[in-house]
PDB file of N, CA and C in Angstrom:
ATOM      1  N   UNK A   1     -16.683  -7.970  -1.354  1.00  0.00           N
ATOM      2  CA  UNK A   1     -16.913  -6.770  -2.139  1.00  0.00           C
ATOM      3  C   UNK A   1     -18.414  -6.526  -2.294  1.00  0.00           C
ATOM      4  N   UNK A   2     -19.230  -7.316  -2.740  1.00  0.00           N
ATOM      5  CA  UNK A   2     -20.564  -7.816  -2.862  1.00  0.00           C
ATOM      6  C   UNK A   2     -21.090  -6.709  -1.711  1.00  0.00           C
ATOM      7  N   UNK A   3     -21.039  -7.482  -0.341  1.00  0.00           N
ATOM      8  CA  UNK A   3     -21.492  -7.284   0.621  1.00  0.00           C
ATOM      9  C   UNK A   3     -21.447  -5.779   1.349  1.00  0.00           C
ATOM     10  N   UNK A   4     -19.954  -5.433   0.815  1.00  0.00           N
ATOM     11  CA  UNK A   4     -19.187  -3.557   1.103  1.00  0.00           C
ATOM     12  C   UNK A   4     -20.209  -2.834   0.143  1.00  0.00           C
ATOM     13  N   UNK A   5     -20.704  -3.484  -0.815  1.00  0.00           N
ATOM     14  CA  UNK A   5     -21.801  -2.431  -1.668  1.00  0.00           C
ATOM     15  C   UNK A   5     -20.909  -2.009  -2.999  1.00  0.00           C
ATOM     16  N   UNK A   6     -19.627  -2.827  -3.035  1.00  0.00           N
ATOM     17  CA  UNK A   6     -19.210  -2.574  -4.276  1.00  0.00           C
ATOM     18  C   UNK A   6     -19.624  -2.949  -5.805  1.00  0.00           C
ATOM     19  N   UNK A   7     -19.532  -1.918  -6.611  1.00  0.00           N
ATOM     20  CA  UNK A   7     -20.112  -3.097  -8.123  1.00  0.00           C
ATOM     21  C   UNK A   7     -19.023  -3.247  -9.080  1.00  0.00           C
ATOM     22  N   UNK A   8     -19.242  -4.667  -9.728  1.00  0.00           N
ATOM     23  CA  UNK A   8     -18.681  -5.297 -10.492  1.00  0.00           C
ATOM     24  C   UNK A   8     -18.825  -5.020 -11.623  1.00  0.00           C
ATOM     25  N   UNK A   9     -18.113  -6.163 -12.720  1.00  0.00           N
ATOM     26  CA  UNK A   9     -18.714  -5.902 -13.938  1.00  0.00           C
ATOM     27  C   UNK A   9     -20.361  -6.747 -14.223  1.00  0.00           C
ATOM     28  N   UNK A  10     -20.617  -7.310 -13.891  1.00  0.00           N
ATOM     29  CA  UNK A  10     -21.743  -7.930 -13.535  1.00  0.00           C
ATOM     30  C   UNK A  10     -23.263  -7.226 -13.360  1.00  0.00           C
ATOM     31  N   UNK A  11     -22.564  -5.788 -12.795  1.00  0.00           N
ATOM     32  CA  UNK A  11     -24.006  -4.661 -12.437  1.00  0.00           C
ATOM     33  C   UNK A  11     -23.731  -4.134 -12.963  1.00  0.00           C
ATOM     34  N   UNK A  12     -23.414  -4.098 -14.833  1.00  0.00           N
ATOM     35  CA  UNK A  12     -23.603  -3.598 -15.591  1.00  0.00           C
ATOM     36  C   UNK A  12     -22.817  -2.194 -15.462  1.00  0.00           C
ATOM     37  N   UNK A  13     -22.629  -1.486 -16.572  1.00  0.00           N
ATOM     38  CA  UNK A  13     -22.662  -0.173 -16.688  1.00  0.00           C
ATOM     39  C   UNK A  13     -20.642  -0.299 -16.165  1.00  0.00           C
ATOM     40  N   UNK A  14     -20.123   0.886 -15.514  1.00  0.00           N
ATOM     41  CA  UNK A  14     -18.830   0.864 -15.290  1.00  0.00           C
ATOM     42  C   UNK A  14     -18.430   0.462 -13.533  1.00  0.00           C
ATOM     43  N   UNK A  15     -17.766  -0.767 -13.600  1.00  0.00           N
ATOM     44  CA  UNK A  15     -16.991  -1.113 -12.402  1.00  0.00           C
ATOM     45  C   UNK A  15     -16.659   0.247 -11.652  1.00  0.00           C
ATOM     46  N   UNK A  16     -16.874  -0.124  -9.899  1.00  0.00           N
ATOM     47  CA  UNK A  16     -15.407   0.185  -9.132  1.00  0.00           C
ATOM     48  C   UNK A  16     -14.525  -0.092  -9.405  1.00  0.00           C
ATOM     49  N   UNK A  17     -13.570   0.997  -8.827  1.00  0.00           N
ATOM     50  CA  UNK A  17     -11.802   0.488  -8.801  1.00  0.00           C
ATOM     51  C   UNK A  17     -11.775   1.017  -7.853  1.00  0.00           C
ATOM     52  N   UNK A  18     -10.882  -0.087  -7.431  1.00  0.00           N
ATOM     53  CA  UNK A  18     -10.199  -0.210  -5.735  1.00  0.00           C
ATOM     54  C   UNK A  18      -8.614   1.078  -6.194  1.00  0.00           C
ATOM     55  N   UNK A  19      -9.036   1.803  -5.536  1.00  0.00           N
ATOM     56  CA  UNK A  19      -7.355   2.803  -5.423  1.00  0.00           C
ATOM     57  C   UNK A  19      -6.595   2.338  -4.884  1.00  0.00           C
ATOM     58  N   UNK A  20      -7.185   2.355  -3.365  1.00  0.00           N
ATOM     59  CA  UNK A  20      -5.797   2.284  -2.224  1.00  0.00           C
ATOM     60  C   UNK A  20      -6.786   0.912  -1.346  1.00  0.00           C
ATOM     61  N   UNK A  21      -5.682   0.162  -0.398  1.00  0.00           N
ATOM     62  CA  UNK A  21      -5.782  -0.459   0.720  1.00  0.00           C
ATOM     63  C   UNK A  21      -5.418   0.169   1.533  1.00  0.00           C
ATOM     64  N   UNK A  22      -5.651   1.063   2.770  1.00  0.00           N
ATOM     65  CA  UNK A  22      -5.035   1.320   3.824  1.00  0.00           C
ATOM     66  C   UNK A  22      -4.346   1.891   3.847  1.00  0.00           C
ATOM     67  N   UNK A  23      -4.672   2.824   2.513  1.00  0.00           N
ATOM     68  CA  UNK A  23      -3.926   4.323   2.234  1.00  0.00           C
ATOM     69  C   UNK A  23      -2.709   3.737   1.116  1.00  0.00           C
ATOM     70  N   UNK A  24      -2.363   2.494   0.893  1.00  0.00           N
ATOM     71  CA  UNK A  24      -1.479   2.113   0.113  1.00  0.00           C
ATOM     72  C   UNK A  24      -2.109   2.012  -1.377  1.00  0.00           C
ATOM     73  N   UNK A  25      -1.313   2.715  -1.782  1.00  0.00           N
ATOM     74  CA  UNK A  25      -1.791   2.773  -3.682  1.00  0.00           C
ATOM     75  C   UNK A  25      -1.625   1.152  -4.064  1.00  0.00           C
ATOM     76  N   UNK A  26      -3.051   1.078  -4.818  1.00  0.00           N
ATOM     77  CA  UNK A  26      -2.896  -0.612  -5.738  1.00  0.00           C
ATOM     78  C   UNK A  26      -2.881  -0.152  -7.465  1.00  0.00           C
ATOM     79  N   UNK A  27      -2.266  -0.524  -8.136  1.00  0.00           N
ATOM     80  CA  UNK A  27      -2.826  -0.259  -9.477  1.00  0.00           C
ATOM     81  C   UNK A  27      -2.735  -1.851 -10.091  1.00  0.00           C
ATOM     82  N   UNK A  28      -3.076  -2.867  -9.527  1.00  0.00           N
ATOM     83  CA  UNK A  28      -3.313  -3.987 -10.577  1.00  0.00           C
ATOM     84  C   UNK A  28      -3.879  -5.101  -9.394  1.00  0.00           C
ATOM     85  N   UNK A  29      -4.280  -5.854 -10.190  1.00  0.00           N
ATOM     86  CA  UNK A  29      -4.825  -7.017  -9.233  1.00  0.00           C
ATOM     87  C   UNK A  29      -4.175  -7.600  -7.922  1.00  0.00           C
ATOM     88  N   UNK A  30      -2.976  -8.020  -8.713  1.00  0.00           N
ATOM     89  CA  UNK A  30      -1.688  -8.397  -8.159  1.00  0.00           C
ATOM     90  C   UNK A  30      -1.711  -7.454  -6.768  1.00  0.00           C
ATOM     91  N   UNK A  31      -1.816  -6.205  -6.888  1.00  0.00           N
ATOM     92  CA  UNK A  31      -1.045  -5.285  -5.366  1.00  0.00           C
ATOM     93  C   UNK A  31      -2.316  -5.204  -4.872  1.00  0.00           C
ATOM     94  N   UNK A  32      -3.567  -5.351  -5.066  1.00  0.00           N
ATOM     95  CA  UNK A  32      -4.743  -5.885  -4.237  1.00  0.00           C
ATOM     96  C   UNK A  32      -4.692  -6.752  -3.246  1.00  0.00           C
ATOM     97  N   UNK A  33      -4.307  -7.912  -3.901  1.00  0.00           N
ATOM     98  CA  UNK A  33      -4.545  -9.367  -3.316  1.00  0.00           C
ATOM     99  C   UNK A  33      -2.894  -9.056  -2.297  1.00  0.00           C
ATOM    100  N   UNK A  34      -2.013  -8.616  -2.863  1.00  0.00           N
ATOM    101  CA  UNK A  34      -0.376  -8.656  -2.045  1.00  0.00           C
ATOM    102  C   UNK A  34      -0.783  -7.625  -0.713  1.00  0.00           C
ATOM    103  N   UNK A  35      -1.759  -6.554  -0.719  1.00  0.00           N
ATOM    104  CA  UNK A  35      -2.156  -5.881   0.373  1.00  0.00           C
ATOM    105  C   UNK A  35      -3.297  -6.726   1.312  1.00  0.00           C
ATOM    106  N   UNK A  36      -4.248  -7.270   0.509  1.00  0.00           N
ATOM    107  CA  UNK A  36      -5.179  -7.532   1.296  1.00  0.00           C
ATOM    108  C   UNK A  36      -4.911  -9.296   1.972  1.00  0.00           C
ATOM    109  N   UNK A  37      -4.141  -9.496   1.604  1.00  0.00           N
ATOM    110  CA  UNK A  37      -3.132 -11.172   2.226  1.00  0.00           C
ATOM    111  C   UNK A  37      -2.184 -10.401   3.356  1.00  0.00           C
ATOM    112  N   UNK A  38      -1.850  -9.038   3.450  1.00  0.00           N
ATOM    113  CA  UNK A  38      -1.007  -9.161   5.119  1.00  0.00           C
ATOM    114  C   UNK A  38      -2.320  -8.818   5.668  1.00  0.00           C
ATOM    115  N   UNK A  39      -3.803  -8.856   5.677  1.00  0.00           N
ATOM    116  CA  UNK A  39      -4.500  -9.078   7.207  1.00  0.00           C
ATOM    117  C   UNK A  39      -4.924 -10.426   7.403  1.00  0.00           C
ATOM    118  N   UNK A  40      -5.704 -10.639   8.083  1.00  0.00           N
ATOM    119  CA  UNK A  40      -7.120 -11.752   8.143  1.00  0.00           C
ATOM    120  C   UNK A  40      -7.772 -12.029   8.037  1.00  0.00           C
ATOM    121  N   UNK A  41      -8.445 -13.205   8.072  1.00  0.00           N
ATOM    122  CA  UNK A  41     -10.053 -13.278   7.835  1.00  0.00           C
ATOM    123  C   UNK A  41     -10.919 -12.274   9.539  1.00  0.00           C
ATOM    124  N   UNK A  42     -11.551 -11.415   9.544  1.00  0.00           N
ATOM    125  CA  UNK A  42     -12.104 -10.873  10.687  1.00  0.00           C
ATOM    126  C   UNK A  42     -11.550  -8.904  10.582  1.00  0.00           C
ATOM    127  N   UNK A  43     -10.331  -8.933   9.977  1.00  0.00           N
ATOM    128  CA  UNK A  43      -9.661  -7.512  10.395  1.00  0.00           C
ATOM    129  C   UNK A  43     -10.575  -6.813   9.577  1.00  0.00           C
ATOM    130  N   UNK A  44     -10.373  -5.623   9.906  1.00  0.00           N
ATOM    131  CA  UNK A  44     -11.299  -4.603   8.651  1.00  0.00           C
ATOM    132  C   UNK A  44     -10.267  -3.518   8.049  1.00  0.00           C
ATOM    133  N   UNK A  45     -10.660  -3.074   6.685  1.00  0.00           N
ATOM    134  CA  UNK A  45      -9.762  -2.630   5.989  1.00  0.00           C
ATOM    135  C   UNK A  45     -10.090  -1.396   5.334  1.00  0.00           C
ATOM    136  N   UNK A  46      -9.772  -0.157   5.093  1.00  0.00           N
ATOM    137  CA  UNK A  46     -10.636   0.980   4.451  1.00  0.00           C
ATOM    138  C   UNK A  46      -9.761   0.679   2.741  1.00  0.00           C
ATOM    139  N   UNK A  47     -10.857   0.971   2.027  1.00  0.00           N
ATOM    140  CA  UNK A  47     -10.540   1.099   0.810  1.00  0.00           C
ATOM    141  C   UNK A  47     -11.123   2.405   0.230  1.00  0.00           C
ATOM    142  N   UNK A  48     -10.196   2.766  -0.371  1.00  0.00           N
ATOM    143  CA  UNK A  48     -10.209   4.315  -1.730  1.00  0.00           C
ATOM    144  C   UNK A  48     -11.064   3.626  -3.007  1.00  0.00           C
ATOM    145  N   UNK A  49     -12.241   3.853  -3.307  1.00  0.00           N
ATOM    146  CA  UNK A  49     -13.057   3.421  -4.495  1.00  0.00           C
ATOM    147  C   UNK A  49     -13.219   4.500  -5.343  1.00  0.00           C
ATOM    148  N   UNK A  50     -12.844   4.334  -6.750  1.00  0.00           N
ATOM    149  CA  UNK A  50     -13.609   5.247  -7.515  1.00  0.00           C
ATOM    150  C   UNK A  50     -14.865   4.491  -8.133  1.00  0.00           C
ATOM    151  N   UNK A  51     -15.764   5.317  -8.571  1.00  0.00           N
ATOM    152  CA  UNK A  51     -17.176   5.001  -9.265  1.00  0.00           C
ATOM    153  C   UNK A  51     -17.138   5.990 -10.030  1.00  0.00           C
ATOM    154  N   UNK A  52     -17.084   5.679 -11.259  1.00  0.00           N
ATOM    155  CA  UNK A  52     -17.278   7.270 -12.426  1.00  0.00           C
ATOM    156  C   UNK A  52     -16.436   8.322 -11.725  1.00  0.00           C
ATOM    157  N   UNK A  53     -17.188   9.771 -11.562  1.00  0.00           N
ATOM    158  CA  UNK A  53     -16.624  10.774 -11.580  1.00  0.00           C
ATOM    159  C   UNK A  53     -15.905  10.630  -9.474  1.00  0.00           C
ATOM    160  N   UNK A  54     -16.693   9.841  -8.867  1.00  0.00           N
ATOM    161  CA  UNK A  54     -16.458  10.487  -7.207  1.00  0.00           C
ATOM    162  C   UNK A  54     -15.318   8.865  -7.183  1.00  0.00           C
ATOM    163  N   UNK A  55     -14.616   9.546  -5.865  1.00  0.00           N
ATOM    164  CA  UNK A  55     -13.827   8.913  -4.903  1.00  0.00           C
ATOM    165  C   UNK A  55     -14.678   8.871  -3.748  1.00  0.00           C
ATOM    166  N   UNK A  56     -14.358   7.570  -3.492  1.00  0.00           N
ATOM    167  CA  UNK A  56     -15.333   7.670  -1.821  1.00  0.00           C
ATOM    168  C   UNK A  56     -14.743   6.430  -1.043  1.00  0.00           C
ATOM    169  N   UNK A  57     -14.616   6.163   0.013  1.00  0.00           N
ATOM    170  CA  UNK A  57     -13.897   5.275   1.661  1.00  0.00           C
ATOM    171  C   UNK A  57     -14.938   4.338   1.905  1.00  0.00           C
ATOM    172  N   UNK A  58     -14.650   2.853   2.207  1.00  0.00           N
ATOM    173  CA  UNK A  58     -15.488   2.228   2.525  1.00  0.00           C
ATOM    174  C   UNK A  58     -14.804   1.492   3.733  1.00  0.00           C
ATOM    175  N   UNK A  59     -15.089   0.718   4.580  1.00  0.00           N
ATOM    176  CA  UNK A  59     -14.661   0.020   5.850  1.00  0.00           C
ATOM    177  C   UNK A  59     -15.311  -1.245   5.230  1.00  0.00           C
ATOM    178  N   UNK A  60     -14.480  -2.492   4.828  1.00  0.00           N
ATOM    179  CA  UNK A  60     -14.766  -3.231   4.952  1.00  0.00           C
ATOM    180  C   UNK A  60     -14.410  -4.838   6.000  1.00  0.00           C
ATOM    181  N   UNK A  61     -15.021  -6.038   6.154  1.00  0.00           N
ATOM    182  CA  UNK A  61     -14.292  -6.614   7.101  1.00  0.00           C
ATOM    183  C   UNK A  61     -13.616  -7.698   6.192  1.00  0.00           C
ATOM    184  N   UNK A  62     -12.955  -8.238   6.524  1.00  0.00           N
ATOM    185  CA  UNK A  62     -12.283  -9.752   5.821  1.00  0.00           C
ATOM    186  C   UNK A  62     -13.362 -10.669   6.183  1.00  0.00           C
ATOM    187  N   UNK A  63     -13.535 -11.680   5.105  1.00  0.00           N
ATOM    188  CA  UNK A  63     -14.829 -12.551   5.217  1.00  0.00           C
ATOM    189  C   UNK A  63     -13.811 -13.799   4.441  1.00  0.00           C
ATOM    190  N   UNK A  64     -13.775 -14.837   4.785  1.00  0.00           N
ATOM    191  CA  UNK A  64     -13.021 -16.536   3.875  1.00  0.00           C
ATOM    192  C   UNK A  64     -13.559 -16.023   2.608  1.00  0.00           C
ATOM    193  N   UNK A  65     -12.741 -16.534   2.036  1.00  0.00           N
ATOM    194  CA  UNK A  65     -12.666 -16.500   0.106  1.00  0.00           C
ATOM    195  C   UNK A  65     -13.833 -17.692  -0.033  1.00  0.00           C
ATOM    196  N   UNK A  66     -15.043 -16.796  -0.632  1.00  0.00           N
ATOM    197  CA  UNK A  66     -16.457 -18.506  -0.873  1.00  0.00           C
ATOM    198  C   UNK A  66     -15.586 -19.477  -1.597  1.00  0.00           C
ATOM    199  N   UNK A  67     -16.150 -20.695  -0.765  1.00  0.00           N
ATOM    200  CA  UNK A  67     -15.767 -22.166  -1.948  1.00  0.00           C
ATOM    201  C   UNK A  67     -16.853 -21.959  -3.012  1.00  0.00           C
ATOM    202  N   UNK A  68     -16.424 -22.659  -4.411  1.00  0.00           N
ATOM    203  CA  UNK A  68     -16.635 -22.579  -5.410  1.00  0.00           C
ATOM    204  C   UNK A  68     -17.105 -24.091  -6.164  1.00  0.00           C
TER     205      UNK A  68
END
């Protein structure tokens, strides 16, 4: 997400929200992770972001979940 140019709660002020995976509506964490587990690490994926007032498309790729 980091890397797609998305912001967190972390950069202050109001989060993205992820809409859609691949045109598929998410509304909770849960249907995030249940969409973004049928690709791979390597595939790329468009996501529906809101930021405040705009909607806008990003292409991102699958990257391994960082160890911690």
């Amino acid at each position: 997400a980091d890397q797609a140019g998305l912001r967190g709660l972390e950069a202050g002020g109001v989060p993205d929200v992820i809409l859609e995976v691949n045109g598929v509506p998410v509304q909770s964490f849960e249907d995030l992770l249940r969409e973004v587990r049928r690709h791979q690490v390597g595939d790329r994926i468009r996501l529906s972001v809101r930021r405040g007032g705009e909607v806008f498309q990003v292409e991102v790729e699958l990257a391994p979940f960082p160890e911690r």
